[in-house]
Protein backbone atom coordinates (compact mmCIF):
# COMPACT_ATOMS: atom_id res chain seq x y z
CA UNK A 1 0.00 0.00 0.00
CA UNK A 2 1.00 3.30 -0.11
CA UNK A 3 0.52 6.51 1.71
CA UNK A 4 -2.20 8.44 0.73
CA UNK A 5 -0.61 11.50 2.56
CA UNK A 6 2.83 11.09 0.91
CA UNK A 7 2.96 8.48 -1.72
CA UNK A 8 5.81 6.42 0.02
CA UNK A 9 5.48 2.63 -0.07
CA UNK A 10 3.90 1.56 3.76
CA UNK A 11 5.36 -1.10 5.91
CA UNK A 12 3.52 -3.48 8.45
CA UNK A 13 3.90 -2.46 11.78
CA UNK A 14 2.67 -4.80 15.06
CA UNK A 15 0.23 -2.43 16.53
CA UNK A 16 -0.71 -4.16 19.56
CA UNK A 17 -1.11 -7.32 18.39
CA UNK A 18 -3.10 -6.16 14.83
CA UNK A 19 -0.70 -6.11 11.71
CA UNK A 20 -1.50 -2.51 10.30
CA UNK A 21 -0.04 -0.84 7.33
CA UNK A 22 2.20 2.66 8.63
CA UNK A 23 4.14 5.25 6.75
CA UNK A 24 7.39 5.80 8.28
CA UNK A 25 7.68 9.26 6.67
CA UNK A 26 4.21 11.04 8.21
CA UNK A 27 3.35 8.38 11.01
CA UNK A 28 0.26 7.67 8.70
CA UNK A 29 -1.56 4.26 9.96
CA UNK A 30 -4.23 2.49 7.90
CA UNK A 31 -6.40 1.44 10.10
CA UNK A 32 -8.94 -1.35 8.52
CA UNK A 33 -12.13 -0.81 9.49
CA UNK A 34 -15.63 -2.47 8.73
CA UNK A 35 -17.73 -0.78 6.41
CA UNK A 36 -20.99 0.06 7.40
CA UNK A 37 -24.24 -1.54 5.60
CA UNK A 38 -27.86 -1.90 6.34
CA UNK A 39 -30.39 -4.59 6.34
CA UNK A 40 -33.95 -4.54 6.00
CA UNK A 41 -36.20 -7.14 7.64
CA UNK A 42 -40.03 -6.96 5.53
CA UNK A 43 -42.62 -9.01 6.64
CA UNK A 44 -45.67 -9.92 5.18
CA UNK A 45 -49.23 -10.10 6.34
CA UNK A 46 -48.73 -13.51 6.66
CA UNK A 47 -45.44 -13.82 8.63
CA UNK A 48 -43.10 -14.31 6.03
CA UNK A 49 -39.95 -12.86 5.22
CA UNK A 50 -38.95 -10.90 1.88
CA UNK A 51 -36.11 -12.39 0.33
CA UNK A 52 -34.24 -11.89 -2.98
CA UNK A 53 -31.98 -14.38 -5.10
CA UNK A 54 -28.74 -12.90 -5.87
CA UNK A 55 -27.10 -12.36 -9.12
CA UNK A 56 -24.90 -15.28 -10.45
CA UNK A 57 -22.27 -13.16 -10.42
CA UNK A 58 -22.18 -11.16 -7.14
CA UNK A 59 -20.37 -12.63 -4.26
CA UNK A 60 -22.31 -15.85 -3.11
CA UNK A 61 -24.23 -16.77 -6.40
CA UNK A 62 -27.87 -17.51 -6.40
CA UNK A 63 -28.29 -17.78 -2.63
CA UNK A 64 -31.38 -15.29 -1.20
CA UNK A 65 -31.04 -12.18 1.13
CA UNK A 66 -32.79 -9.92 3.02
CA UNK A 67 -32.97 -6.23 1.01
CA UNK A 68 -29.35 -4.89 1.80
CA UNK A 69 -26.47 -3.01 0.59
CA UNK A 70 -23.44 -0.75 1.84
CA UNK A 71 -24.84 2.95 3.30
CA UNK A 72 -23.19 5.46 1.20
CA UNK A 73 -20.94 8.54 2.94
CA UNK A 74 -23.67 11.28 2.39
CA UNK A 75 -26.90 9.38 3.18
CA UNK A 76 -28.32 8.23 7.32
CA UNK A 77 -28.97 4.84 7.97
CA UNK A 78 -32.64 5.38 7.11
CA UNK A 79 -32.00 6.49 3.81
CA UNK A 80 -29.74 3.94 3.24
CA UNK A 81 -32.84 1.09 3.64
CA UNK A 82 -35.21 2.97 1.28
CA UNK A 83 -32.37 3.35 -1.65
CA UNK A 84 -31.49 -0.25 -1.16
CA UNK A 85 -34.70 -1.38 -0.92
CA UNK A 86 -36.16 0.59 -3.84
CA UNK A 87 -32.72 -0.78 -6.08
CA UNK A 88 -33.40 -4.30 -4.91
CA UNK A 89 -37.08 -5.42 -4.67
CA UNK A 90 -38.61 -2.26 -6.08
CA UNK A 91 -40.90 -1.08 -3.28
CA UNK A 92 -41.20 1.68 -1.16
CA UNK A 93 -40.67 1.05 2.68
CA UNK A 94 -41.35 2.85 5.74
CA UNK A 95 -38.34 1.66 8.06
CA UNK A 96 -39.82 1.23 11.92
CA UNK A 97 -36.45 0.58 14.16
CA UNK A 98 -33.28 -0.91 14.30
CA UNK A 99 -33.93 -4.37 15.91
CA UNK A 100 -30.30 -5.72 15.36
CA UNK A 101 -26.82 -4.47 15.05
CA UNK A 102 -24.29 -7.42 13.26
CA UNK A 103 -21.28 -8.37 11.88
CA UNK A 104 -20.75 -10.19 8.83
CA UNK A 105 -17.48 -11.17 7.77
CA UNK A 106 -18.13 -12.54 4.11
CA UNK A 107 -15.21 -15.14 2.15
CA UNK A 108 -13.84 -11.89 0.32
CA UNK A 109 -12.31 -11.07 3.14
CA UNK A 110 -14.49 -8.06 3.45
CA UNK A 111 -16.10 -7.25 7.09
CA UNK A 112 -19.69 -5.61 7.17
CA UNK A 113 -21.26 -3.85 10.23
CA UNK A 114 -24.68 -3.90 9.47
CA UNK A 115 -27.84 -2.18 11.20
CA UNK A 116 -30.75 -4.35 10.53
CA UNK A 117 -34.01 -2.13 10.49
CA UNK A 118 -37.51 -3.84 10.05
CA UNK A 119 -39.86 -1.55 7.75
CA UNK A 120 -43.33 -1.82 6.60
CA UNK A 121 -44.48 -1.72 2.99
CA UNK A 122 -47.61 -1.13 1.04
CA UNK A 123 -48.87 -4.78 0.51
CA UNK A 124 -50.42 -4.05 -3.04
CA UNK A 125 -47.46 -2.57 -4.66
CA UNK A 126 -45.75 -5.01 -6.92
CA UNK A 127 -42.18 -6.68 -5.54
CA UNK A 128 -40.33 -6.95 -8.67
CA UNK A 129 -36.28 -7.78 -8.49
CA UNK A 130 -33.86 -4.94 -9.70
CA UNK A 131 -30.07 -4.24 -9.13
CA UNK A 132 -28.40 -7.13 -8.72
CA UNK A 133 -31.58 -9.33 -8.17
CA UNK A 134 -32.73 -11.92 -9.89
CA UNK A 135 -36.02 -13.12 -8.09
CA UNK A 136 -38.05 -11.84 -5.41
CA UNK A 137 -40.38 -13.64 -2.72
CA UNK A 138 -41.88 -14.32 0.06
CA UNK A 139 -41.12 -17.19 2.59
CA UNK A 140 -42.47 -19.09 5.26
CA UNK A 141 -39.57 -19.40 8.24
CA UNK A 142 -39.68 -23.34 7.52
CA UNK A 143 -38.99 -23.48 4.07
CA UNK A 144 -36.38 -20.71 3.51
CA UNK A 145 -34.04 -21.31 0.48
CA UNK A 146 -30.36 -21.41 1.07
CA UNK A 147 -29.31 -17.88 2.73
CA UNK A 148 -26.27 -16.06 1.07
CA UNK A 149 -25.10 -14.55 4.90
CA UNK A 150 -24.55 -15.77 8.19
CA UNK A 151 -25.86 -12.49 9.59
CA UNK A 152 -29.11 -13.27 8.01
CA UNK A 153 -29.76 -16.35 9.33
CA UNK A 154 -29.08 -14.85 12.82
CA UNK A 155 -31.65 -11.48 11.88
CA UNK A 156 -34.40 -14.22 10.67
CA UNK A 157 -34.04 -16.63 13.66
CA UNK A 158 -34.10 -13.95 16.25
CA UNK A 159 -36.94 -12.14 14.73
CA UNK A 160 -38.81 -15.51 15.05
CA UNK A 161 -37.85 -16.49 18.35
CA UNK A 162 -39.06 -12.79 19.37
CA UNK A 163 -42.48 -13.67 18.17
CA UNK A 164 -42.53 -17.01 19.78
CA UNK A 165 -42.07 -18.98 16.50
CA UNK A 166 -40.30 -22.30 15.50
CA UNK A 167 -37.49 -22.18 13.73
CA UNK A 168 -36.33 -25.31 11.91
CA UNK A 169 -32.49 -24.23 11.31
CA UNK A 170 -30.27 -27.15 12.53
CA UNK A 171 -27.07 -26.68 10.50
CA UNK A 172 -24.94 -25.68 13.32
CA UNK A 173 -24.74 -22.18 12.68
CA UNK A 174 -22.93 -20.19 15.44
CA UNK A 175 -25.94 -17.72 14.80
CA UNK A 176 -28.41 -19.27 16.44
């Protein structure tokens, strides 16, 4: 790497314990952090979760997530949801609360912090998949399709336990 301040090439330093990247010239440290994203829990009238299929080529192919994306430097959390959501399933939502706050460290070797809001919708406009969608649906909590993040399975079982539902997850996630 090299110093965004100066330009010289950085060394790795031992900063108590964590390998970090340094500039010897300006004392510049690259500190790694997570980057912030947002994920948005939509349930239906009939207790089922909104899910889309991901593109065959974005990072887990195929598998289904909740509506979600990275929040961008000039936008609030809040704002964040609605873009993402709009992009994603093509709906508008009204986001509620936060009722998580997770990491997710994904096999890119990219780490997510991501505020999970839940959000109501307007049941009669039509979920159609956009951005890097392919399919959109609804899903009963026993018979979800295979989930592209951990952090999802976590959001999903802890919503259901909170409203005293069975979940049928035995995979040995450390989410649970």
């Amino acid at each position: 790497m090299y110093c965004p301040n100066r330009g010289n090439i950085c060394t790795v330093i031992d900063d108590n314990g964590i390998e970090r990247e340094h500039c010897s010239k300006c004392n510049f440290i690259n500190y790694k952090n997570p980057y912030p994203c947002i994920s948005v829990l939509i349930v239906n009238k009939n207790n089922e979760v909104l899910l889309g299929k991901r593109h065959k080529n974005s990072i887990y192919p195929e598998k289904w997530c909740l509506p979600c994306g990275y929040i961008e430097y000039n936008e609030t959390y809040e704002e964040a949801a609605i873009r993402e959501v709009k992009e994603e399933v093509e709906i508008l939502i009204s986001p509620k609360r936060i009722i998580n706050v997770i990491s997710n460290k994904l096999n890119n070797d990219i780490n997510s912090l991501v505020i999970v809001l839940i959000a109501e919708y307007n049941e009669y406009e039509k979920i159609i998949p956009g951005d890097d969608i392919t399919e959109v649906s609804f899903f009963n909590m026993n018979k979800l399709p295979p989930l592209a993040f951990e952090a999802d399975k976590y959001i999903i079982n802890k919503y259901w336990k909170n409203n005293k539902l069975q979940i049928n997850d035995l995979d040995g996630s450390p989410f649970k």
